[in-house]
C-alpha atoms as a PDB file:
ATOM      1  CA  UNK A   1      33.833 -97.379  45.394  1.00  0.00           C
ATOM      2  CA  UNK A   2      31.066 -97.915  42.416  1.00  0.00           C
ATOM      3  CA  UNK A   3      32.640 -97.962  39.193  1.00  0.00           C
ATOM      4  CA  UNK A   4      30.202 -98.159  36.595  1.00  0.00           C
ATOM      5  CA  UNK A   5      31.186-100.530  33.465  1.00  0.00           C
ATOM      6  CA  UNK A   6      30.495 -98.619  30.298  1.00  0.00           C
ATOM      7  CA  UNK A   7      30.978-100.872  27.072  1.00  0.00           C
ATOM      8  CA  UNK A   8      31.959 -98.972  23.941  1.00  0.00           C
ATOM      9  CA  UNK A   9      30.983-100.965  20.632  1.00  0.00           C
ATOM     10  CA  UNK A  10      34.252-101.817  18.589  1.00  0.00           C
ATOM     11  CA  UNK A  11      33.460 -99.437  15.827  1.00  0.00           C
ATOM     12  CA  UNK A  12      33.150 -96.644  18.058  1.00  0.00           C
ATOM     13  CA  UNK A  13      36.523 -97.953  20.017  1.00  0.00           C
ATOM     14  CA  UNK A  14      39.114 -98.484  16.289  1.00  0.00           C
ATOM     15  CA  UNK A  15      37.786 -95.200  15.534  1.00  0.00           C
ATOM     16  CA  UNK A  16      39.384 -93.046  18.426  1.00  0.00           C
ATOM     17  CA  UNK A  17      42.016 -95.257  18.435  1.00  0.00           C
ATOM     18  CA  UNK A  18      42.440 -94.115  15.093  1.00  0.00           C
ATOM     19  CA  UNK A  19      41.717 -90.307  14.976  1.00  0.00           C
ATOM     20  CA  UNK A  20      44.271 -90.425  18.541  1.00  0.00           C
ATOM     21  CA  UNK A  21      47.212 -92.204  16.996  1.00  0.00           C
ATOM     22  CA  UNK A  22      46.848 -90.033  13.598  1.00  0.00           C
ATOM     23  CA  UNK A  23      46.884 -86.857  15.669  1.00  0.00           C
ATOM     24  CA  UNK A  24      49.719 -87.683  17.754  1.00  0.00           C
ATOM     25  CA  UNK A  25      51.690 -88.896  14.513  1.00  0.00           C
ATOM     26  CA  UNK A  26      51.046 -85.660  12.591  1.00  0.00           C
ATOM     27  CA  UNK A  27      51.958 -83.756  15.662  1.00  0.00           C
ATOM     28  CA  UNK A  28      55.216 -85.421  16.328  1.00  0.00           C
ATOM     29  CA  UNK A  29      55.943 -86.058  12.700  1.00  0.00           C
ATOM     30  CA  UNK A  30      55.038 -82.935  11.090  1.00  0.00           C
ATOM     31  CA  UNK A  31      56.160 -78.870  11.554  1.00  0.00           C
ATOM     32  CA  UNK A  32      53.249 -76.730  12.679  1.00  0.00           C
ATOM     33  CA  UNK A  33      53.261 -75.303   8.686  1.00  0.00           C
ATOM     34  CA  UNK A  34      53.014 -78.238   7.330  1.00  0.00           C
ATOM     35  CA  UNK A  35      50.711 -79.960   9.524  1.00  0.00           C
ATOM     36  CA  UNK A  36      48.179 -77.392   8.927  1.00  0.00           C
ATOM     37  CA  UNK A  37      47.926 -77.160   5.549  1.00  0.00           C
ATOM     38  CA  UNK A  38      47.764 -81.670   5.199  1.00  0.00           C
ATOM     39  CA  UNK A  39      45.026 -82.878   3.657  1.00  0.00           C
ATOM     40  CA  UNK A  40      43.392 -79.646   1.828  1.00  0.00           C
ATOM     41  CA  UNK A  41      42.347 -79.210  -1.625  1.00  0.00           C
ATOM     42  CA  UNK A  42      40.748 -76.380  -4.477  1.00  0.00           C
ATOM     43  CA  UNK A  43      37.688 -76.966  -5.334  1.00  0.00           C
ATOM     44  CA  UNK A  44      35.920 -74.467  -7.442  1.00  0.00           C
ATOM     45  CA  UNK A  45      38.086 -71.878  -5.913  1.00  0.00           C
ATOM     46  CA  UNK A  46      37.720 -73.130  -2.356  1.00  0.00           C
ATOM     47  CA  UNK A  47      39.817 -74.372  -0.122  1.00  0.00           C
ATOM     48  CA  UNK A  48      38.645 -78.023   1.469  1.00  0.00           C
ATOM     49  CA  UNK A  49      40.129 -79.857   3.770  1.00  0.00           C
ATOM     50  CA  UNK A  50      40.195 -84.196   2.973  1.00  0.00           C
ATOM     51  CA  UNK A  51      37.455 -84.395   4.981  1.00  0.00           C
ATOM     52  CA  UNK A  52      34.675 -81.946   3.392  1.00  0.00           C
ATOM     53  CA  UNK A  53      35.787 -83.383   0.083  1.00  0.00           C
ATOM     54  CA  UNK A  54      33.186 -85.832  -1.976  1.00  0.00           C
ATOM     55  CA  UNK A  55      33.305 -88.353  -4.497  1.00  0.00           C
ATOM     56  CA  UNK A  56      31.772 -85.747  -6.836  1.00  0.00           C
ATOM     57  CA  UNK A  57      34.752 -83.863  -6.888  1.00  0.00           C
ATOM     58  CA  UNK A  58      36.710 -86.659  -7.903  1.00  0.00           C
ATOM     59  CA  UNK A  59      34.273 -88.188 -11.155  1.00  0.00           C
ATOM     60  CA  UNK A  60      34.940 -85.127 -13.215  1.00  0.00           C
ATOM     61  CA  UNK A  61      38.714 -86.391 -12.985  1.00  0.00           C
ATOM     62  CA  UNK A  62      38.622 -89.953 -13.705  1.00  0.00           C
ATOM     63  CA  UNK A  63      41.007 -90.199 -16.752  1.00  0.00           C
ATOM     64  CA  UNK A  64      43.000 -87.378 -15.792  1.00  0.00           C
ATOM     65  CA  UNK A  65      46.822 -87.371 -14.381  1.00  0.00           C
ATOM     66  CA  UNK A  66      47.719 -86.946 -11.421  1.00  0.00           C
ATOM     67  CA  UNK A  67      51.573 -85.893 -10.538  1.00  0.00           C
ATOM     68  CA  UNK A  68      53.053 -87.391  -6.997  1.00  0.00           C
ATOM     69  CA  UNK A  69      56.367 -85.456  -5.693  1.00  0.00           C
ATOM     70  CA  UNK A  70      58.610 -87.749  -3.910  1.00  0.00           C
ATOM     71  CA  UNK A  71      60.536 -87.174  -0.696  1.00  0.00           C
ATOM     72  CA  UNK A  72      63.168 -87.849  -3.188  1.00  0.00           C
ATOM     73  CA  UNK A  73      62.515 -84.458  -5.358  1.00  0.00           C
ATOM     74  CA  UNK A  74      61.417 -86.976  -8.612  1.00  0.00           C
ATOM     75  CA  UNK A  75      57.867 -86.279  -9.824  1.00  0.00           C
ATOM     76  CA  UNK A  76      55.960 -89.280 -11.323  1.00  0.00           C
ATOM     77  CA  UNK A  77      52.428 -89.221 -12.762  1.00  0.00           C
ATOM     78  CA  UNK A  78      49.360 -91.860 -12.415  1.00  0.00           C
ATOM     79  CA  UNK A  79      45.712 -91.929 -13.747  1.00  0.00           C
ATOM     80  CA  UNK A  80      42.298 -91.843 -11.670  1.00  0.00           C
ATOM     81  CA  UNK A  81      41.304 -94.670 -13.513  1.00  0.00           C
ATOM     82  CA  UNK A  82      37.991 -94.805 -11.032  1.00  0.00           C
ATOM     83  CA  UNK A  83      35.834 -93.606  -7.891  1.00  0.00           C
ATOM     84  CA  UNK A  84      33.935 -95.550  -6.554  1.00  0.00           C
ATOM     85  CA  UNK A  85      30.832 -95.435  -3.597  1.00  0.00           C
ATOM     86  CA  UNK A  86      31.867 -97.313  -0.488  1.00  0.00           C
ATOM     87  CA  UNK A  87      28.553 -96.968   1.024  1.00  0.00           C
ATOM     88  CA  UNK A  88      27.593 -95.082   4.678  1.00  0.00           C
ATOM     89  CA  UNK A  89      29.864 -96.073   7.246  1.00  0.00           C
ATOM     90  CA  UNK A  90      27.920 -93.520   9.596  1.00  0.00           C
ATOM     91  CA  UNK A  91      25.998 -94.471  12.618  1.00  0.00           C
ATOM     92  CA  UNK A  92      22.463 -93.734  13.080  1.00  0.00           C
ATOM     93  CA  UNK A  93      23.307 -91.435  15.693  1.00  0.00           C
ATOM     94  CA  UNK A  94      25.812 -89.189  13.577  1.00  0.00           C
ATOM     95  CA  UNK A  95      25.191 -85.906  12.454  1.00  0.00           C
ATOM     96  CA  UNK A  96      24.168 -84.902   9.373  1.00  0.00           C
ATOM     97  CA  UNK A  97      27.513 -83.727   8.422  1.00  0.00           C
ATOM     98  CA  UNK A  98      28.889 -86.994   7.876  1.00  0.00           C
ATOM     99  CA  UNK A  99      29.807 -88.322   3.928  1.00  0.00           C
ATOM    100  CA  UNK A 100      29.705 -91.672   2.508  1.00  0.00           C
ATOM    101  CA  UNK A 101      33.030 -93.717   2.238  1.00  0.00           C
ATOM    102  CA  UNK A 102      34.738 -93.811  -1.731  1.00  0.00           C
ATOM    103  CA  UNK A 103      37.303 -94.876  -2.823  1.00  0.00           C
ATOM    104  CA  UNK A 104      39.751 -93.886  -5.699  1.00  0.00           C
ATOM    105  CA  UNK A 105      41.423 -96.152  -8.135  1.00  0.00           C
ATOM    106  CA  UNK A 106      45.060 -94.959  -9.919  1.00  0.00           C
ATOM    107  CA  UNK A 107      46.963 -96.592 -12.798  1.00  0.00           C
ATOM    108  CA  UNK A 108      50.916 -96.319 -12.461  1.00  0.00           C
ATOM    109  CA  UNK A 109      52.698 -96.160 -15.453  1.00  0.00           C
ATOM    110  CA  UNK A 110      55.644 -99.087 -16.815  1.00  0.00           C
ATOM    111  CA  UNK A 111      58.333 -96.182 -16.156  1.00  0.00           C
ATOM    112  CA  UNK A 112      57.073 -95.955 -12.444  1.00  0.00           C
ATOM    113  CA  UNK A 113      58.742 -97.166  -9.316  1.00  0.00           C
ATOM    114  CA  UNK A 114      57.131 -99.310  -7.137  1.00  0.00           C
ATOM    115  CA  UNK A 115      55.903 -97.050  -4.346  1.00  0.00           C
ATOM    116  CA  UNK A 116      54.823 -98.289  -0.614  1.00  0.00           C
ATOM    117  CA  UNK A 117      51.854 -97.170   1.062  1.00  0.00           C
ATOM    118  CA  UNK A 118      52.155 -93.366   2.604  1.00  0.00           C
ATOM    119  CA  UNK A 119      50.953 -90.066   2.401  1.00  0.00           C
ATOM    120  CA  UNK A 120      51.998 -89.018  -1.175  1.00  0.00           C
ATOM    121  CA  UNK A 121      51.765 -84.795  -1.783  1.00  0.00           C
ATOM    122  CA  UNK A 122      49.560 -84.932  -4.937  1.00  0.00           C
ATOM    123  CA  UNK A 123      49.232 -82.076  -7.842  1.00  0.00           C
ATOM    124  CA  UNK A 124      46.077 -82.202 -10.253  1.00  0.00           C
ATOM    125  CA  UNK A 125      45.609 -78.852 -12.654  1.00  0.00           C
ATOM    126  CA  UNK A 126      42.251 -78.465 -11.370  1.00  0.00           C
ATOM    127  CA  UNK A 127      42.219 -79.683  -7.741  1.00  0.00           C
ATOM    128  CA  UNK A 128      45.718 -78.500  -6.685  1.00  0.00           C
ATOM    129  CA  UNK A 129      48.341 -80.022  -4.544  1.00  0.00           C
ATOM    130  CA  UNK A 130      46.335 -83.297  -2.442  1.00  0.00           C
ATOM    131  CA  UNK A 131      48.200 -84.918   0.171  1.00  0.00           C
ATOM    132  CA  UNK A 132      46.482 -88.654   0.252  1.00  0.00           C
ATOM    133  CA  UNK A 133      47.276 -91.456   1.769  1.00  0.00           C
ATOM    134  CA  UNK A 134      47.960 -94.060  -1.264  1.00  0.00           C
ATOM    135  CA  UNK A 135      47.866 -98.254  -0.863  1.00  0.00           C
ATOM    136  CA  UNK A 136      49.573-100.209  -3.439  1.00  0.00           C
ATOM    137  CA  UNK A 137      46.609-102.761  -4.220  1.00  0.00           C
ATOM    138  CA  UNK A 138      48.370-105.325  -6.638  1.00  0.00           C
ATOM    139  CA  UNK A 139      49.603-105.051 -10.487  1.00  0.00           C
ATOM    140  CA  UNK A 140      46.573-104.643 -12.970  1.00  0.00           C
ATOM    141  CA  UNK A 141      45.588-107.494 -15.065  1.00  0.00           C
ATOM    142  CA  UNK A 142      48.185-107.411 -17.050  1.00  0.00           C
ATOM    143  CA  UNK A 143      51.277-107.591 -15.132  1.00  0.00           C
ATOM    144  CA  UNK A 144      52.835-103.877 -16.065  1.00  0.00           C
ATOM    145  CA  UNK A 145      51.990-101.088 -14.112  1.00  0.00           C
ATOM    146  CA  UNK A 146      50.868-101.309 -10.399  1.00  0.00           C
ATOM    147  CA  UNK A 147      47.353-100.207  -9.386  1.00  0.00           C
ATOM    148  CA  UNK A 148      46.897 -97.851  -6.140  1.00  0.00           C
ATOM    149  CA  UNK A 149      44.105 -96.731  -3.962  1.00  0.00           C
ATOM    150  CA  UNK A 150      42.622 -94.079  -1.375  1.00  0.00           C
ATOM    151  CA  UNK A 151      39.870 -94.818   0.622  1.00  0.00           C
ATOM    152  CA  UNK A 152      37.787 -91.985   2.418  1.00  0.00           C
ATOM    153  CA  UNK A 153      35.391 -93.003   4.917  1.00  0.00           C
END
């Protein structure tokens, strides 16, 4: 018996580890409803999903408030205080339908709760309801409000 060795590079590897153990989270974790409509957003009338959007749609925003509902039924609003370019995380063999990695910066507010990192269902006037994944990065300089981000890559 001849089995061939076949040595997948350790980008290549974390990233179908990652795209299986999301899937099989969202399909265990999530009704068939909801699970379809995760991760889409308005823009200019259209319906994107998370992973058609850009960091263009984003810049027009920065300054604007953004309102996160709670599991809890409490609303509580933060700022896009700033995107930012990641750079290409795409391999020279991807397609051309690949987008460069940004992130997003947002500003909590003294009257917010600390929240942990988890998919948060977002509302924005313009882009509609988001549902991102949001990272509690530290408090800003000043000690008061906590800072959060996204990352898309």
């Amino acid at each position: 018996m001849n089995i061939e060795k076949r040595i997948l590079p350790r980008r290549a590897f974390l990233g179908h580890i990652t795209c299986a153990a999301t899937g099989a989270f969202y399909t265990m974790m999530l009704p068939s409803r909801a699970a379809a409509s995760l991760g889409q957003v308005i823009c200019g009338g259209q319906q994107l999903m998370l992973d058609q959007v850009t960091k263009s749609v984003f810049d027009s925003h920065v300054g604007s408030q953004f309102t996160i509902h709670l599991e809890t039924g409490d609303t509580i609003n933060v700022e896009l205080m700033e995107t930012k370019n990641l750079g290409s995380s795409v391999s020279p063999d991807a397609d051309a339908n690949n987008r460069e990695g940004f992130s997003l910066l947002f500003r909590g507010t003294k009257a917010n709760p600390y929240l942990p990192q988890q998919i948060y269902k977002m509302q924005h006037p313009e882009l509609g309801q988001l549902d991102i994944f949001l990272v509690p990065i530290g408090p800003e300089e000043q000690g008061t409000v906590m800072l959060y981000e996204a990352v898309f890559n």
